[in-house]
PDB file of N, CA and C in Angstrom:
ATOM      1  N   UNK A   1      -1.056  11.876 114.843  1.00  0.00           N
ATOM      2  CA  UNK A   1      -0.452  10.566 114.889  1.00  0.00           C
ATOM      3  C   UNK A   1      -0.557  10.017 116.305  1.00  0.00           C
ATOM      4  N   UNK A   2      -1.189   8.809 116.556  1.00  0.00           N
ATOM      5  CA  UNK A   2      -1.406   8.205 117.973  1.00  0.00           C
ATOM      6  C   UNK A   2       0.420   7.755 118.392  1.00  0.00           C
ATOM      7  N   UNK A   3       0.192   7.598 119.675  1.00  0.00           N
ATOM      8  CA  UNK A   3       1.573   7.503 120.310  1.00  0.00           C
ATOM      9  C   UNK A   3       1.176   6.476 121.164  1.00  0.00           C
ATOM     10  N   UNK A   4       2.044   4.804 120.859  1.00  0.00           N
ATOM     11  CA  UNK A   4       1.593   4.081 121.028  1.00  0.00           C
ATOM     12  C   UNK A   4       2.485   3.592 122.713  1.00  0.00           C
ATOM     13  N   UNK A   5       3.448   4.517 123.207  1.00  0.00           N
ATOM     14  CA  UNK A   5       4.236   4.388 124.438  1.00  0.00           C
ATOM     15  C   UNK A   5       3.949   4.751 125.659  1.00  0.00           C
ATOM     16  N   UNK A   6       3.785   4.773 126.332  1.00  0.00           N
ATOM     17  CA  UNK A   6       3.193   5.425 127.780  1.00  0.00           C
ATOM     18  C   UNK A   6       3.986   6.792 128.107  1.00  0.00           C
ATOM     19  N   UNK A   7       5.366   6.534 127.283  1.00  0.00           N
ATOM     20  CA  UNK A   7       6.499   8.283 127.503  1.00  0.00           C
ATOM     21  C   UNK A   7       5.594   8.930 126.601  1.00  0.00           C
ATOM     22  N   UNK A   8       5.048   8.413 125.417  1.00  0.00           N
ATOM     23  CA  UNK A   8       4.833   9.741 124.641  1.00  0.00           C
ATOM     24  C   UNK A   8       5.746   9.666 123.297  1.00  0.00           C
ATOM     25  N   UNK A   9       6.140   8.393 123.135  1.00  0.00           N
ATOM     26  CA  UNK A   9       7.044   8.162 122.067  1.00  0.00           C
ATOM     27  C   UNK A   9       7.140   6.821 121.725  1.00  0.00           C
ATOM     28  N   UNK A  10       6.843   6.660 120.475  1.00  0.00           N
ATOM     29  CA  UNK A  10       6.627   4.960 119.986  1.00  0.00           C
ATOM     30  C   UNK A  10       8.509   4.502 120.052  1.00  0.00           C
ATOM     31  N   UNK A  11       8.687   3.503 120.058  1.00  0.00           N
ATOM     32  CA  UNK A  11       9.596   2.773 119.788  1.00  0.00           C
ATOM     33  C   UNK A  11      10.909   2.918 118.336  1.00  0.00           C
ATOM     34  N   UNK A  12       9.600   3.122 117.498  1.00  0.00           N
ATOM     35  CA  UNK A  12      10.395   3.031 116.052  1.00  0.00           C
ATOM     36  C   UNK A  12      10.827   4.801 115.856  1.00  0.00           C
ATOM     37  N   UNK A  13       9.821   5.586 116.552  1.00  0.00           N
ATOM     38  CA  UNK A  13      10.460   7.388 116.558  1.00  0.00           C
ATOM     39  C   UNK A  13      11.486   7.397 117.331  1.00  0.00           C
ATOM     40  N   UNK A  14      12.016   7.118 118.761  1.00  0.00           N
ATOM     41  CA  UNK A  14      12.910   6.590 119.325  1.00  0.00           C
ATOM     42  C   UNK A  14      14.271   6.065 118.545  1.00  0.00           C
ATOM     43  N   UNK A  15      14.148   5.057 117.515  1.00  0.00           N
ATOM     44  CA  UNK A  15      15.034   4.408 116.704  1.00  0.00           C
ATOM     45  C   UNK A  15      15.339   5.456 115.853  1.00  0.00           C
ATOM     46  N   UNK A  16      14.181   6.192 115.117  1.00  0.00           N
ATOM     47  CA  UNK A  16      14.960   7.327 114.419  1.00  0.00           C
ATOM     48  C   UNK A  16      15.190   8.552 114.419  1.00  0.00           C
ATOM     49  N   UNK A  17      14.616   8.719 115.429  1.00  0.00           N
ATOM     50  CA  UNK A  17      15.463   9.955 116.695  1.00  0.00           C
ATOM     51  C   UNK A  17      17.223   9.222 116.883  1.00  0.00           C
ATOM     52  N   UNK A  18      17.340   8.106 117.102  1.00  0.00           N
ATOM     53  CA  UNK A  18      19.025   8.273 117.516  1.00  0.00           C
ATOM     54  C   UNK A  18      19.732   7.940 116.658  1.00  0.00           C
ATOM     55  N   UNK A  19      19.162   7.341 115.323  1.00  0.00           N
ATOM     56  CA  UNK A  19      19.601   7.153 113.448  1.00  0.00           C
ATOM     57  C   UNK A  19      20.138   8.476 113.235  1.00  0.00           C
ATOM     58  N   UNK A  20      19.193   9.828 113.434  1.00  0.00           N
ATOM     59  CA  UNK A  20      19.068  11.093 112.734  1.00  0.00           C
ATOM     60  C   UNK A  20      20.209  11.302 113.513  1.00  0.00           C
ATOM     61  N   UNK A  21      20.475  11.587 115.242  1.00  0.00           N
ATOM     62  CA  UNK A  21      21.267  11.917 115.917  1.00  0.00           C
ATOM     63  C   UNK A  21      23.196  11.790 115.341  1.00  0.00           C
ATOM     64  N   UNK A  22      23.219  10.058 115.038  1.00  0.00           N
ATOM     65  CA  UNK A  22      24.490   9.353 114.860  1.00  0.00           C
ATOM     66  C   UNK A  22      24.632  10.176 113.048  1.00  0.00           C
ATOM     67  N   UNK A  23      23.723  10.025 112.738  1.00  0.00           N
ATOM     68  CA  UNK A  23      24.225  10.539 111.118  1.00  0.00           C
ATOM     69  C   UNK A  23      24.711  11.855 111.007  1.00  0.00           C
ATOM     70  N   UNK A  24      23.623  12.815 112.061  1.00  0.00           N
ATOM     71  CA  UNK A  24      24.092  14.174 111.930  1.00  0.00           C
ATOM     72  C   UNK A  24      25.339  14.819 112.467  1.00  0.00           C
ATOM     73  N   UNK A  25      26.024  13.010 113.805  1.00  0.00           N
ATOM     74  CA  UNK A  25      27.065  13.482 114.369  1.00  0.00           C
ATOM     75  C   UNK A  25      28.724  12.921 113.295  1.00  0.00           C
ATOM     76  N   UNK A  26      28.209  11.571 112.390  1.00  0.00           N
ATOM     77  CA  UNK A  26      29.080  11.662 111.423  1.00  0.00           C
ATOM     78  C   UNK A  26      29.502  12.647 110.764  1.00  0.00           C
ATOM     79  N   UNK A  27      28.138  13.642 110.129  1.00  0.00           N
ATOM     80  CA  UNK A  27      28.173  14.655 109.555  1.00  0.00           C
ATOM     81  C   UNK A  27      29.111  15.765 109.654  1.00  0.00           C
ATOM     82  N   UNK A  28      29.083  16.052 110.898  1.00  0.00           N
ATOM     83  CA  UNK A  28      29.533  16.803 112.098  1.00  0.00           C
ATOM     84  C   UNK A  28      30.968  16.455 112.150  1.00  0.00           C
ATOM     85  N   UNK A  29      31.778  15.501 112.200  1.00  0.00           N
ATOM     86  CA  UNK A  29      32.872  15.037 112.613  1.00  0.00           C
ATOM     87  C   UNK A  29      33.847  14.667 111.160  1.00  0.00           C
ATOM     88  N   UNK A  30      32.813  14.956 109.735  1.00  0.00           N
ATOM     89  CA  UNK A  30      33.833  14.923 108.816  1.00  0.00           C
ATOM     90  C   UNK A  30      35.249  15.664 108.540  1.00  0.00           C
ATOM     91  N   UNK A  31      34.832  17.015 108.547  1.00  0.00           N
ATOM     92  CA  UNK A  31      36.004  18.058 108.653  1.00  0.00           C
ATOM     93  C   UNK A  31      37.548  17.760 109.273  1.00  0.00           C
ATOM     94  N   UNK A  32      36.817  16.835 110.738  1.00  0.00           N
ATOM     95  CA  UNK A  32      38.035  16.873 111.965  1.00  0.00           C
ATOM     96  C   UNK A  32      39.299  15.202 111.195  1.00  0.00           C
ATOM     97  N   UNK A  33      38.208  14.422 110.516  1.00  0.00           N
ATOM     98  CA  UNK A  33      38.648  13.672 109.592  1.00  0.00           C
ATOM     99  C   UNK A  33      39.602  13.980 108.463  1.00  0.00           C
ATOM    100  N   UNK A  34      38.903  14.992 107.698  1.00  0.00           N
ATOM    101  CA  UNK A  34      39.743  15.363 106.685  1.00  0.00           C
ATOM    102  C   UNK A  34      40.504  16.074 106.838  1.00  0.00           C
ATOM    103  N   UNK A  35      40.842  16.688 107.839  1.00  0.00           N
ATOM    104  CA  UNK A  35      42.159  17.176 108.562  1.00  0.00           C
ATOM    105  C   UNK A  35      43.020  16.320 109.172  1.00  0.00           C
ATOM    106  N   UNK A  36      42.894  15.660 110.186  1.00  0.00           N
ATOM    107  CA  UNK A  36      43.944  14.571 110.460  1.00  0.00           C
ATOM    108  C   UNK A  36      44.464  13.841 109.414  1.00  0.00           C
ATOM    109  N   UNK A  37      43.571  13.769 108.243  1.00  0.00           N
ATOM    110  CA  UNK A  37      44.391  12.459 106.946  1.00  0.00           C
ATOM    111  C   UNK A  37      45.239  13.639 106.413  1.00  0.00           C
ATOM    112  N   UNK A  38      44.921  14.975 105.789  1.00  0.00           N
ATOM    113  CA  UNK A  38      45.958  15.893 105.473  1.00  0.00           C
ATOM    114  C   UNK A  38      47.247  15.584 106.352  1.00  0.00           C
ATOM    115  N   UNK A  39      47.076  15.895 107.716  1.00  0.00           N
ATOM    116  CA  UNK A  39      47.939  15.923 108.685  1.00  0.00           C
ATOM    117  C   UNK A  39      49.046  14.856 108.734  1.00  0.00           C
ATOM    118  N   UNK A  40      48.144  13.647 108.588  1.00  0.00           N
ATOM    119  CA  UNK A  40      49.005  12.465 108.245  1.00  0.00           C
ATOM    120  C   UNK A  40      50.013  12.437 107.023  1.00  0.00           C
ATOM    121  N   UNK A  41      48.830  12.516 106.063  1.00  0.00           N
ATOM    122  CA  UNK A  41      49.566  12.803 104.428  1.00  0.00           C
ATOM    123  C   UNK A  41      50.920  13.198 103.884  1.00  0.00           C
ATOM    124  N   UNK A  42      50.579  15.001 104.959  1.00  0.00           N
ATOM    125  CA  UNK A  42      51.769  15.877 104.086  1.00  0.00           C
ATOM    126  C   UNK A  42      52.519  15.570 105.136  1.00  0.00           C
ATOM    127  N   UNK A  43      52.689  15.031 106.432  1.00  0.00           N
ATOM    128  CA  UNK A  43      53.530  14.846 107.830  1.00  0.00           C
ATOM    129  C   UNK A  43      54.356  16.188 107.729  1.00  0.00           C
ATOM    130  N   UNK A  44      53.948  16.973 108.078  1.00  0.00           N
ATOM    131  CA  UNK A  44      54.871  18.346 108.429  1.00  0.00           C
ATOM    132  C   UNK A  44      56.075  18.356 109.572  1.00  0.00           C
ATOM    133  N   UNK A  45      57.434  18.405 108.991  1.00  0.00           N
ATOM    134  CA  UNK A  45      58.300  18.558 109.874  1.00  0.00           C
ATOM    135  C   UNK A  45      58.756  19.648 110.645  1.00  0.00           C
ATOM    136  N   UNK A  46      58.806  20.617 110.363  1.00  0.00           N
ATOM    137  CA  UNK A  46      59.558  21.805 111.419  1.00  0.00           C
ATOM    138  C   UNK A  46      58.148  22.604 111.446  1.00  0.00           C
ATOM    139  N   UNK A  47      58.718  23.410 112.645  1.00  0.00           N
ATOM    140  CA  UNK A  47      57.627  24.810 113.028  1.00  0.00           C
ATOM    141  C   UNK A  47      56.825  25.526 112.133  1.00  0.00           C
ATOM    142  N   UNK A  48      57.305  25.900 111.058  1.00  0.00           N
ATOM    143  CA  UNK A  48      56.564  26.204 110.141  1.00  0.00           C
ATOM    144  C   UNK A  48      55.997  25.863 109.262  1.00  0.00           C
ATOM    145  N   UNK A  49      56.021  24.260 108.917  1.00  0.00           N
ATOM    146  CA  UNK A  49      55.163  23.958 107.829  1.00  0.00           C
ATOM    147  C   UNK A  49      54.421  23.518 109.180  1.00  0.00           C
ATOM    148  N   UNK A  50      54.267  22.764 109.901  1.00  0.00           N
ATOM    149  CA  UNK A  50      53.147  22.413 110.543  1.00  0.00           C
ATOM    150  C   UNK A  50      51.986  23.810 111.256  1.00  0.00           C
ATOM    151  N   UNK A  51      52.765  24.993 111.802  1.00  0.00           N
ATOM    152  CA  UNK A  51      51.857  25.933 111.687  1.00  0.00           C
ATOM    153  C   UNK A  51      50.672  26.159 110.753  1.00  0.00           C
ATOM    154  N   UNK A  52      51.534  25.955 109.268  1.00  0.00           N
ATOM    155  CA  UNK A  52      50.669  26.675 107.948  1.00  0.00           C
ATOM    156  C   UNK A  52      49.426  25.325 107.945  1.00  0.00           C
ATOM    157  N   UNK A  53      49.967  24.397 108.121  1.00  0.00           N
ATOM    158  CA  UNK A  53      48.841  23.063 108.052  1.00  0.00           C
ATOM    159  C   UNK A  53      47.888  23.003 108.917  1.00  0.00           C
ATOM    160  N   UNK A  54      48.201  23.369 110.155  1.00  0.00           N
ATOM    161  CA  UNK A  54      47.356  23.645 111.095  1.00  0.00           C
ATOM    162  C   UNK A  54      46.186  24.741 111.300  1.00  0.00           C
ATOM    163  N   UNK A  55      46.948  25.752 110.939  1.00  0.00           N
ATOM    164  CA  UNK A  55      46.500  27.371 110.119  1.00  0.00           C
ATOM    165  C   UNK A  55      45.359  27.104 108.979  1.00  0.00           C
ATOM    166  N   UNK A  56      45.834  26.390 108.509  1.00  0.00           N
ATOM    167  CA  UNK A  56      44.775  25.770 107.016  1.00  0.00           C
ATOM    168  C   UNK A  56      43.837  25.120 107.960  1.00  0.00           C
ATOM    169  N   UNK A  57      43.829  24.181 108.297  1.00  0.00           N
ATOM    170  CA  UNK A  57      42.985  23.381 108.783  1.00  0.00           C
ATOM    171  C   UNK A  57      41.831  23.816 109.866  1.00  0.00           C
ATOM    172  N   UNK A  58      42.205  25.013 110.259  1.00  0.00           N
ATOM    173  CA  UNK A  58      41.593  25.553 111.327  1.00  0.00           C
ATOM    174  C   UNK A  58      40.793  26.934 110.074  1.00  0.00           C
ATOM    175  N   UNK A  59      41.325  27.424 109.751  1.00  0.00           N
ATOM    176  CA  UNK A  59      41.053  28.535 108.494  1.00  0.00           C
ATOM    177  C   UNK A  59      39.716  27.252 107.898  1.00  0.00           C
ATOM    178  N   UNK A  60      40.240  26.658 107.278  1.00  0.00           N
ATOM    179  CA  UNK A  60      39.091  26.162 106.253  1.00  0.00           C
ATOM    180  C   UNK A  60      38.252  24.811 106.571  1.00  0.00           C
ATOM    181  N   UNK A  61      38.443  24.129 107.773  1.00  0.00           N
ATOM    182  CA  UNK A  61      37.718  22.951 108.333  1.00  0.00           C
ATOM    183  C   UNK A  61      36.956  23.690 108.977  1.00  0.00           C
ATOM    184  N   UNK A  62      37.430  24.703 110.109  1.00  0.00           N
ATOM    185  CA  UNK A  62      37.153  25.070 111.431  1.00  0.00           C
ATOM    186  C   UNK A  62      35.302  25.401 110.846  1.00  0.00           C
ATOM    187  N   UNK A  63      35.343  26.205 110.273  1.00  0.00           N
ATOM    188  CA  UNK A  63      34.345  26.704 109.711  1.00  0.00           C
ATOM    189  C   UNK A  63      33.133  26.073 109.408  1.00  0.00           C
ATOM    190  N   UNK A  64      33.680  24.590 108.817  1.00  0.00           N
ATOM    191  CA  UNK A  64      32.919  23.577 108.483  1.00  0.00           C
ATOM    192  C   UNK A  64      32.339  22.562 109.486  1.00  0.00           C
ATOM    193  N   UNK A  65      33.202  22.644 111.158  1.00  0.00           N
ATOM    194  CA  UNK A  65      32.662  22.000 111.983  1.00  0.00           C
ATOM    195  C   UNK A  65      32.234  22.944 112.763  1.00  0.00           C
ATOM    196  N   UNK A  66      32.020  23.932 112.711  1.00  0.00           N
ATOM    197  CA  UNK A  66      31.318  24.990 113.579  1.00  0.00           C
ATOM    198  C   UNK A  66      30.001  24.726 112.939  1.00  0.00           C
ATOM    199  N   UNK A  67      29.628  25.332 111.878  1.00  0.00           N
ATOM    200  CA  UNK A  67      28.583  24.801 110.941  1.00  0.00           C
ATOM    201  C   UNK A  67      28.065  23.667 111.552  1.00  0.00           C
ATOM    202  N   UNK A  68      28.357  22.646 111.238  1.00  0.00           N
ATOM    203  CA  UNK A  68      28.149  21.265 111.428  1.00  0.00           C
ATOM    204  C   UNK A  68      27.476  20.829 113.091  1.00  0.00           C
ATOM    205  N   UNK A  69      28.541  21.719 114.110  1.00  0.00           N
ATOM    206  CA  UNK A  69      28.171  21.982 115.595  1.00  0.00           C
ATOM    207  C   UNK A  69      26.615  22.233 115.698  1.00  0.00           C
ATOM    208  N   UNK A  70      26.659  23.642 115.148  1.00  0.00           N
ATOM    209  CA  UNK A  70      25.447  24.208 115.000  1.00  0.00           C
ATOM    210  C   UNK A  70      24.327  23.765 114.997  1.00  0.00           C
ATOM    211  N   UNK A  71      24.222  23.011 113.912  1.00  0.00           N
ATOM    212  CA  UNK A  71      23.334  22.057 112.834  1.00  0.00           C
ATOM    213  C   UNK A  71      22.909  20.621 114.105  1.00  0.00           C
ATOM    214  N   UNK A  72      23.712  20.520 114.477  1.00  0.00           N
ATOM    215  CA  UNK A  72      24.102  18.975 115.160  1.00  0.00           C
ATOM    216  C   UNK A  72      23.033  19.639 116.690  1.00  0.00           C
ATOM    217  N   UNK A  73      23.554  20.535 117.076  1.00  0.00           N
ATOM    218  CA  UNK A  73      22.537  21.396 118.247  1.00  0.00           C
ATOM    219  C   UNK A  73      21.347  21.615 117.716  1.00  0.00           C
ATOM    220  N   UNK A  74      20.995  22.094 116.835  1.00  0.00           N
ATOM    221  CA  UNK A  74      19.654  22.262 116.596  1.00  0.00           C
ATOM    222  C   UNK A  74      18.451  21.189 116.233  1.00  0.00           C
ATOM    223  N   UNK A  75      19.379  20.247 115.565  1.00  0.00           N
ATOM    224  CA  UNK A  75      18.732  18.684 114.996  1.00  0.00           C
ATOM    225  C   UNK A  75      17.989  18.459 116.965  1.00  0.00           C
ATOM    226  N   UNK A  76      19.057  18.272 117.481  1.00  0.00           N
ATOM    227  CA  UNK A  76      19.190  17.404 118.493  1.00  0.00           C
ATOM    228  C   UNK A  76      18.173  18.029 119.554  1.00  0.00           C
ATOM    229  N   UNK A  77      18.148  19.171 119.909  1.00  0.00           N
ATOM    230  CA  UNK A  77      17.362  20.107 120.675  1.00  0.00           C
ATOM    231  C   UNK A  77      15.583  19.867 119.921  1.00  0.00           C
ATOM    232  N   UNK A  78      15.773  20.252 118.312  1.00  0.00           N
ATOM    233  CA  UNK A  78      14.409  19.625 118.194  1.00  0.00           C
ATOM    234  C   UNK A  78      13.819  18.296 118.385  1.00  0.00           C
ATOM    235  N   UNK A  79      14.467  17.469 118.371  1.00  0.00           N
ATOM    236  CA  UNK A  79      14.318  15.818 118.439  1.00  0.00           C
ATOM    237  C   UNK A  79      13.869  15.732 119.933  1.00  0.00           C
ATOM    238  N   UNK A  80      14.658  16.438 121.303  1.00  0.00           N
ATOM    239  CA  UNK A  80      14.232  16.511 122.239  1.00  0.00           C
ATOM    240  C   UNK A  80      13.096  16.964 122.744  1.00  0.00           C
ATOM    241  N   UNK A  81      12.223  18.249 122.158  1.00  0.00           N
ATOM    242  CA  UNK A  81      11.317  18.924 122.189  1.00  0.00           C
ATOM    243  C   UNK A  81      10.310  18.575 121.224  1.00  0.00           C
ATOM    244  N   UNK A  82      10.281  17.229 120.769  1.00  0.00           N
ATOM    245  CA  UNK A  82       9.300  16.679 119.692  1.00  0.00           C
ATOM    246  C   UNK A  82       7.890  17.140 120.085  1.00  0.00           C
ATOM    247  N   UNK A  83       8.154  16.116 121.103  1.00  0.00           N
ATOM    248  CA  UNK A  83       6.873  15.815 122.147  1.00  0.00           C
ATOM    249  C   UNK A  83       6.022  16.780 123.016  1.00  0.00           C
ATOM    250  N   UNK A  84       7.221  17.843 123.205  1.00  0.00           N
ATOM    251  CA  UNK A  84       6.372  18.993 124.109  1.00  0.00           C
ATOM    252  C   UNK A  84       5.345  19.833 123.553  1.00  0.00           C
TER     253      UNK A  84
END
């Protein structure tokens, strides 16, 4: 594929190099979402229900934005190293 930029990168790969980036970082940032609306939701009052909510949220999100971290590093690292 010719590369029509003087960097080494057309314009429109550029555009979806930082499309792929923003989607994979939505992606990425769902979990931390669907935890704060829980959070909101059940509004936990004393020490111990907010522990267990927190406990949950870290137990069964955490997992899902580590994942997601991961994923989000590797997208991004290849997108950087297209060209090399």
């Amino acid at each position: 594929m010719k590369r029509n930029s003087y960097y080494g990168r057309s314009f429109l790969d550029s555009i979806l190099a930082i499309l792929v980036l923003v989607g994979i970082s939505v992606l990425c940032f769902i979990p931390t979402g669907i935890f704060l609306l829980a959070y909101f939701l059940l509004s936990p009052q004393g020490f111990w229900q907010k522990f267990v909510v927190f406990g949950g949220g870290v137990w069964f999100l955490g997992i899902f934005q580590f994942v997601g971290l991961i994923f989000f590093t590797i997208f991004w690292i290849g997108i950087l190293l297209k060209d090399l």
